[in-house]
PDB file of N, CA and C in Angstrom:
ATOM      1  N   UNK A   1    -156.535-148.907 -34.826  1.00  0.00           N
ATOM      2  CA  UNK A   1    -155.140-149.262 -34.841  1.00  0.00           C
ATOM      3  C   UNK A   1    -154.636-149.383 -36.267  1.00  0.00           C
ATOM      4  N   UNK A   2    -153.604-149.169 -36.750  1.00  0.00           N
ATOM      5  CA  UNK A   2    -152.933-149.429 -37.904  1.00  0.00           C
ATOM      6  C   UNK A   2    -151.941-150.394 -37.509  1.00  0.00           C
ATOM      7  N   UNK A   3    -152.135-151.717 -38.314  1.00  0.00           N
ATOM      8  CA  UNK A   3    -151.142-152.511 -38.466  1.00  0.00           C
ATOM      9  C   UNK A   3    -150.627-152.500 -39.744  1.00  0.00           C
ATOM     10  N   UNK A   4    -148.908-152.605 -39.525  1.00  0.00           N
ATOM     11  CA  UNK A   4    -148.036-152.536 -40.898  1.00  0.00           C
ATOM     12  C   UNK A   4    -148.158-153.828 -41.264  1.00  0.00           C
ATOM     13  N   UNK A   5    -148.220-155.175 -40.651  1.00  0.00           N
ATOM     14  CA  UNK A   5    -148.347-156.500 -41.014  1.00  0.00           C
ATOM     15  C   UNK A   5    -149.234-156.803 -42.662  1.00  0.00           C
ATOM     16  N   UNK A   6    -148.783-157.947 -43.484  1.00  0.00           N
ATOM     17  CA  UNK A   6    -149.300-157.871 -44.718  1.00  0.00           C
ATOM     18  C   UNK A   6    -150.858-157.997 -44.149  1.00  0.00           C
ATOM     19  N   UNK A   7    -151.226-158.693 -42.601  1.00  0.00           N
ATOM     20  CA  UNK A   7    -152.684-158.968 -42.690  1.00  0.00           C
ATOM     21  C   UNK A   7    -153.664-158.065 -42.447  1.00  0.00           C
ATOM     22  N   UNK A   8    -152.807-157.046 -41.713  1.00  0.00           N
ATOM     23  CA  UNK A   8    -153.190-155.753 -41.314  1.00  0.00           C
ATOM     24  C   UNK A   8    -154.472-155.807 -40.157  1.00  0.00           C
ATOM     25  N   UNK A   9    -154.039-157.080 -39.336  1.00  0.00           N
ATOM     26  CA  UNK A   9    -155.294-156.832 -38.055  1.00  0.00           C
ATOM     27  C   UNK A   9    -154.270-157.895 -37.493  1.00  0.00           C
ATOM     28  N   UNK A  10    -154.800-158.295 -35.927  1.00  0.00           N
ATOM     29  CA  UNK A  10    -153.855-158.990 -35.079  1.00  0.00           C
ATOM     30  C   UNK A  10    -154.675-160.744 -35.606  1.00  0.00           C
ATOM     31  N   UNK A  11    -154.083-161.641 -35.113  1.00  0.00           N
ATOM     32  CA  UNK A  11    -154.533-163.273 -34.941  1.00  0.00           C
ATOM     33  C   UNK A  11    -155.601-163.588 -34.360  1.00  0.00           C
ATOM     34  N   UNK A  12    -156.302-163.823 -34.283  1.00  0.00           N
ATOM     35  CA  UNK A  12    -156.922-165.021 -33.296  1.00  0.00           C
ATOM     36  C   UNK A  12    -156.744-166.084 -32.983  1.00  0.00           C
ATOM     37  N   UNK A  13    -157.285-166.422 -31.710  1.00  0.00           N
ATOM     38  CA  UNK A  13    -157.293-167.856 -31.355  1.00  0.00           C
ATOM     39  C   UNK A  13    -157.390-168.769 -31.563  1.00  0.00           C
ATOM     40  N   UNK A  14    -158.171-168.258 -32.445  1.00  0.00           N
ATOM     41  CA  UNK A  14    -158.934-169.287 -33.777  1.00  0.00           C
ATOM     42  C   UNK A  14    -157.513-169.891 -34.891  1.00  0.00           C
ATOM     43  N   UNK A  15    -157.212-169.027 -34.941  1.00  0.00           N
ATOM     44  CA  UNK A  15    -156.217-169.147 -36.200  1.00  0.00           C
ATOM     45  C   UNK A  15    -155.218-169.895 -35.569  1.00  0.00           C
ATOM     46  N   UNK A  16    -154.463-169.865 -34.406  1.00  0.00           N
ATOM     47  CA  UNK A  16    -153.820-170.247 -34.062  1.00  0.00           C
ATOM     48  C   UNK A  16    -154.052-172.033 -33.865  1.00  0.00           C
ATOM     49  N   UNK A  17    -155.376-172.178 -32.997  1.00  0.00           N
ATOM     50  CA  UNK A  17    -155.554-173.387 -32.675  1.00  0.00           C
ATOM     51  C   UNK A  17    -156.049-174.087 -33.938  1.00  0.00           C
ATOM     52  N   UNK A  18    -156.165-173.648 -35.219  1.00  0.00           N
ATOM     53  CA  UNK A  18    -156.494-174.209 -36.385  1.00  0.00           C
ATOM     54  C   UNK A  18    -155.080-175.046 -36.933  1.00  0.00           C
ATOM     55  N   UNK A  19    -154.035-174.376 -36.343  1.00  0.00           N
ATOM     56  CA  UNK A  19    -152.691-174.965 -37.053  1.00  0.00           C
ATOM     57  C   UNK A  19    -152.421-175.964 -36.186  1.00  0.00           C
ATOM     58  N   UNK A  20    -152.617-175.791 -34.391  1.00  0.00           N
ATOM     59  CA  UNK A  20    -152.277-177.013 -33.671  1.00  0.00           C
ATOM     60  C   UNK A  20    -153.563-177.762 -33.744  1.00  0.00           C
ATOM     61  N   UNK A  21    -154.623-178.061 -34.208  1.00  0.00           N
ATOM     62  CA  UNK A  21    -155.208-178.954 -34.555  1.00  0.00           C
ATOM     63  C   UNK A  21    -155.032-179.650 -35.751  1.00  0.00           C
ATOM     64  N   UNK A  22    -154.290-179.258 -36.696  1.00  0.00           N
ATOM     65  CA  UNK A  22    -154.150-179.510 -37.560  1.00  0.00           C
ATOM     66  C   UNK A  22    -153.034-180.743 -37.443  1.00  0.00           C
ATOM     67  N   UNK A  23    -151.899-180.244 -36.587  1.00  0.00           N
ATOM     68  CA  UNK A  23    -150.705-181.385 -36.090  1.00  0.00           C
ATOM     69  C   UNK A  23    -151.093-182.233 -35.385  1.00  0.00           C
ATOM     70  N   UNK A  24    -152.165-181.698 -34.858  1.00  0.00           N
ATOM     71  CA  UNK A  24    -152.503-183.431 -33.823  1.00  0.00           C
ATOM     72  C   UNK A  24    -153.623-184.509 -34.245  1.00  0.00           C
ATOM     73  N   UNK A  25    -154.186-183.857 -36.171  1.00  0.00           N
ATOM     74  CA  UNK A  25    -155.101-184.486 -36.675  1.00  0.00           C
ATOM     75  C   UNK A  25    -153.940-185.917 -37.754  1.00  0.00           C
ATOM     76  N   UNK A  26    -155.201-186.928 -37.760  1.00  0.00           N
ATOM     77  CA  UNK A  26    -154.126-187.642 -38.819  1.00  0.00           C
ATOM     78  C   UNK A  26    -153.242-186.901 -39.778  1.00  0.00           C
ATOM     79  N   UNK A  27    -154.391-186.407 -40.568  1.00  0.00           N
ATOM     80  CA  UNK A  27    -153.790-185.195 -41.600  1.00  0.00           C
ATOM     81  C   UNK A  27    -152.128-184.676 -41.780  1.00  0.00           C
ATOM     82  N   UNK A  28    -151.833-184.238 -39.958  1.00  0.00           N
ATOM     83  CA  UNK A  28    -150.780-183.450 -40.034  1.00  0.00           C
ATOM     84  C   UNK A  28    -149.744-184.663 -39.360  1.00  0.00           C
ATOM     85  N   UNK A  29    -150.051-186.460 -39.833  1.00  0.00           N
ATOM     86  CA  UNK A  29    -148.528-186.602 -39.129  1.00  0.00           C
ATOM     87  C   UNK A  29    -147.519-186.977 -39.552  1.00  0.00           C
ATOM     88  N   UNK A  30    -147.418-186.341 -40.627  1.00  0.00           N
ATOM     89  CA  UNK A  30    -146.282-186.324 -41.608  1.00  0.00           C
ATOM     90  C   UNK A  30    -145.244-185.342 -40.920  1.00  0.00           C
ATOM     91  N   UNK A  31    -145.700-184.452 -40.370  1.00  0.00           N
ATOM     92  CA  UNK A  31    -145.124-182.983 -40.335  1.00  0.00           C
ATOM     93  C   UNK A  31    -144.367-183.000 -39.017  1.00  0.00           C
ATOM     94  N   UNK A  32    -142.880-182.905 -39.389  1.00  0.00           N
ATOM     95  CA  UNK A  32    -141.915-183.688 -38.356  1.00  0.00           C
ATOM     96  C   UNK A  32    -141.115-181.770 -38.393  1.00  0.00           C
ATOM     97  N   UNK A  33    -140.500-181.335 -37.597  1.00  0.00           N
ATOM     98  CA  UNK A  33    -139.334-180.505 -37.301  1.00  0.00           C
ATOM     99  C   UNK A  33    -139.499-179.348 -37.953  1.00  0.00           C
ATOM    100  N   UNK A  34    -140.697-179.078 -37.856  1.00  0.00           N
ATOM    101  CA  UNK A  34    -141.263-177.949 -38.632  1.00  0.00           C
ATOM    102  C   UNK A  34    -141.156-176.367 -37.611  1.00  0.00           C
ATOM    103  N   UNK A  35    -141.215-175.021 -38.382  1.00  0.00           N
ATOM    104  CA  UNK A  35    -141.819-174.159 -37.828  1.00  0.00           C
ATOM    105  C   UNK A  35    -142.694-173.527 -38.381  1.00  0.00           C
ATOM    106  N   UNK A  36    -143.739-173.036 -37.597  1.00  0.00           N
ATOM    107  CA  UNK A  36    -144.712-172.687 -38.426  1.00  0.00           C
ATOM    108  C   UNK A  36    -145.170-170.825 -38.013  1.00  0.00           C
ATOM    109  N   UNK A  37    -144.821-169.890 -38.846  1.00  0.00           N
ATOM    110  CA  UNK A  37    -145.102-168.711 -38.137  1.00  0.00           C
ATOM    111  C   UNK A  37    -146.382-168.178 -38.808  1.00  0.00           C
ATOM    112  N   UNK A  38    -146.938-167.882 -37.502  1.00  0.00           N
ATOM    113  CA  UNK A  38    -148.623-167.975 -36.977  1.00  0.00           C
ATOM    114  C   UNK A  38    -148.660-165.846 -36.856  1.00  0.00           C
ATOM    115  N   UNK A  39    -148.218-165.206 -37.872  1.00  0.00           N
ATOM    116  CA  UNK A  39    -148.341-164.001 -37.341  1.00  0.00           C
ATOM    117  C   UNK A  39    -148.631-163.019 -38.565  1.00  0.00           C
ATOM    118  N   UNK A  40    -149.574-163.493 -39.267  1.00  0.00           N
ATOM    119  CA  UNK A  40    -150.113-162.811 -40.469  1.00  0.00           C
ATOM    120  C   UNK A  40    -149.139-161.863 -41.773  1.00  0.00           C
ATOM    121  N   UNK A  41    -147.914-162.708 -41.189  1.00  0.00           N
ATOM    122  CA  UNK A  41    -146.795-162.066 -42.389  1.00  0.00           C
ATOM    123  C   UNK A  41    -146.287-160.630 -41.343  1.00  0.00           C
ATOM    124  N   UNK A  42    -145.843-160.855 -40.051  1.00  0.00           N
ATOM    125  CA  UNK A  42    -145.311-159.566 -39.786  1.00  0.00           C
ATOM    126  C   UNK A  42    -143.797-159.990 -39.989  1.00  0.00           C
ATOM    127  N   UNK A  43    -143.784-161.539 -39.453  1.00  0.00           N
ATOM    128  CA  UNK A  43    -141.875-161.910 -39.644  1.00  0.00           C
ATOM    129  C   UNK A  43    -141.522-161.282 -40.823  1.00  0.00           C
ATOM    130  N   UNK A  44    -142.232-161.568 -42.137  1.00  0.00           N
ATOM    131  CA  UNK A  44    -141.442-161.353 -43.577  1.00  0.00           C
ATOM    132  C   UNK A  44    -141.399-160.226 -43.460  1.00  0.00           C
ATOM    133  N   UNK A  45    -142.941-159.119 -43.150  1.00  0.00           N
ATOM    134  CA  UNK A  45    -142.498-157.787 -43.400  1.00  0.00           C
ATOM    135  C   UNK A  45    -141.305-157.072 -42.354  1.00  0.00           C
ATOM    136  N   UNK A  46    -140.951-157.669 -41.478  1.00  0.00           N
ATOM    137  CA  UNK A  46    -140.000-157.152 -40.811  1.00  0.00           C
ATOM    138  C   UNK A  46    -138.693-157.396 -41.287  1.00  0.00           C
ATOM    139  N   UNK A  47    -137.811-158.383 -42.230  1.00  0.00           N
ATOM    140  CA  UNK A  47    -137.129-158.908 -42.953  1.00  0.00           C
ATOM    141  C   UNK A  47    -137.245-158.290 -44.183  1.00  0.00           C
ATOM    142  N   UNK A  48    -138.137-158.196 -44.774  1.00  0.00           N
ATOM    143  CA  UNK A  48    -137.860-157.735 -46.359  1.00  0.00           C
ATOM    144  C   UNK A  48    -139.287-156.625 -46.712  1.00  0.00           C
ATOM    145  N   UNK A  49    -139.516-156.422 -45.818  1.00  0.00           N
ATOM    146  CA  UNK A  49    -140.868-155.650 -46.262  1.00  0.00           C
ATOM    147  C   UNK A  49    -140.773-153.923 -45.895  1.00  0.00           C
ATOM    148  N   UNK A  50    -142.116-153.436 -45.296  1.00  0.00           N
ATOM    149  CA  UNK A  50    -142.062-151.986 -44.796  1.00  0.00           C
ATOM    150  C   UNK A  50    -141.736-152.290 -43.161  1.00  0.00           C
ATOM    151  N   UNK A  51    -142.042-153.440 -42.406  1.00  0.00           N
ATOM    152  CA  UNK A  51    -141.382-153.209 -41.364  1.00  0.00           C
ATOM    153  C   UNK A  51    -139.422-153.118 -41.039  1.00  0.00           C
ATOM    154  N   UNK A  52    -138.933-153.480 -42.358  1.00  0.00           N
ATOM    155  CA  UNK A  52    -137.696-153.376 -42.132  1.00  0.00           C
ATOM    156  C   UNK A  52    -136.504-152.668 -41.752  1.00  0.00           C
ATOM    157  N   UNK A  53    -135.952-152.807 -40.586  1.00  0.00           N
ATOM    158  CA  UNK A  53    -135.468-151.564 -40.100  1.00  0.00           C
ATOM    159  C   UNK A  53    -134.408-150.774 -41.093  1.00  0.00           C
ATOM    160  N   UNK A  54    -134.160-149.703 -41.098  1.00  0.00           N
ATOM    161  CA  UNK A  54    -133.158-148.960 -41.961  1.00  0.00           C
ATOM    162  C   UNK A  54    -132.224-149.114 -42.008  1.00  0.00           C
ATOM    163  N   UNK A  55    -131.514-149.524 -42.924  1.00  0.00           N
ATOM    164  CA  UNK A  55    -129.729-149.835 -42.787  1.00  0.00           C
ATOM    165  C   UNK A  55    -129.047-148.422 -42.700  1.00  0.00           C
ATOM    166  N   UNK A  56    -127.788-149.013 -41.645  1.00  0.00           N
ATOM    167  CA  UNK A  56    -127.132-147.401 -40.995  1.00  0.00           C
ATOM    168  C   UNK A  56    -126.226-147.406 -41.797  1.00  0.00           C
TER     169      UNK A  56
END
């Protein structure tokens, strides 16, 4: 597969449940109204990167 994403492979499960463990550890309970995107940089590259669609 070719991924355009900066990580250039998909997530794991792993990765994912590393961030919600992280919020439900003391550690994370500062961290109020947050978002957190869990997708190896495809949001940015789709916004400002090579995934960005072409302006008409």
């Amino acid at each position: 597969m070719n991924f355009l994403s900066p990580a250039r492979r998909p997530g794991t499960a792993d990765e994912v449940a590393n961030v919600a463990e992280l919020l439900m550890m003391p550690q994370g309970a500062f961290i109020t109204g947050s978002d957190f995107l869990i997708d190896g940089g495809a949001t940015a590259a789709y916004f400002y990167g090579p995934l960005k669609p072409a302006e008409r």
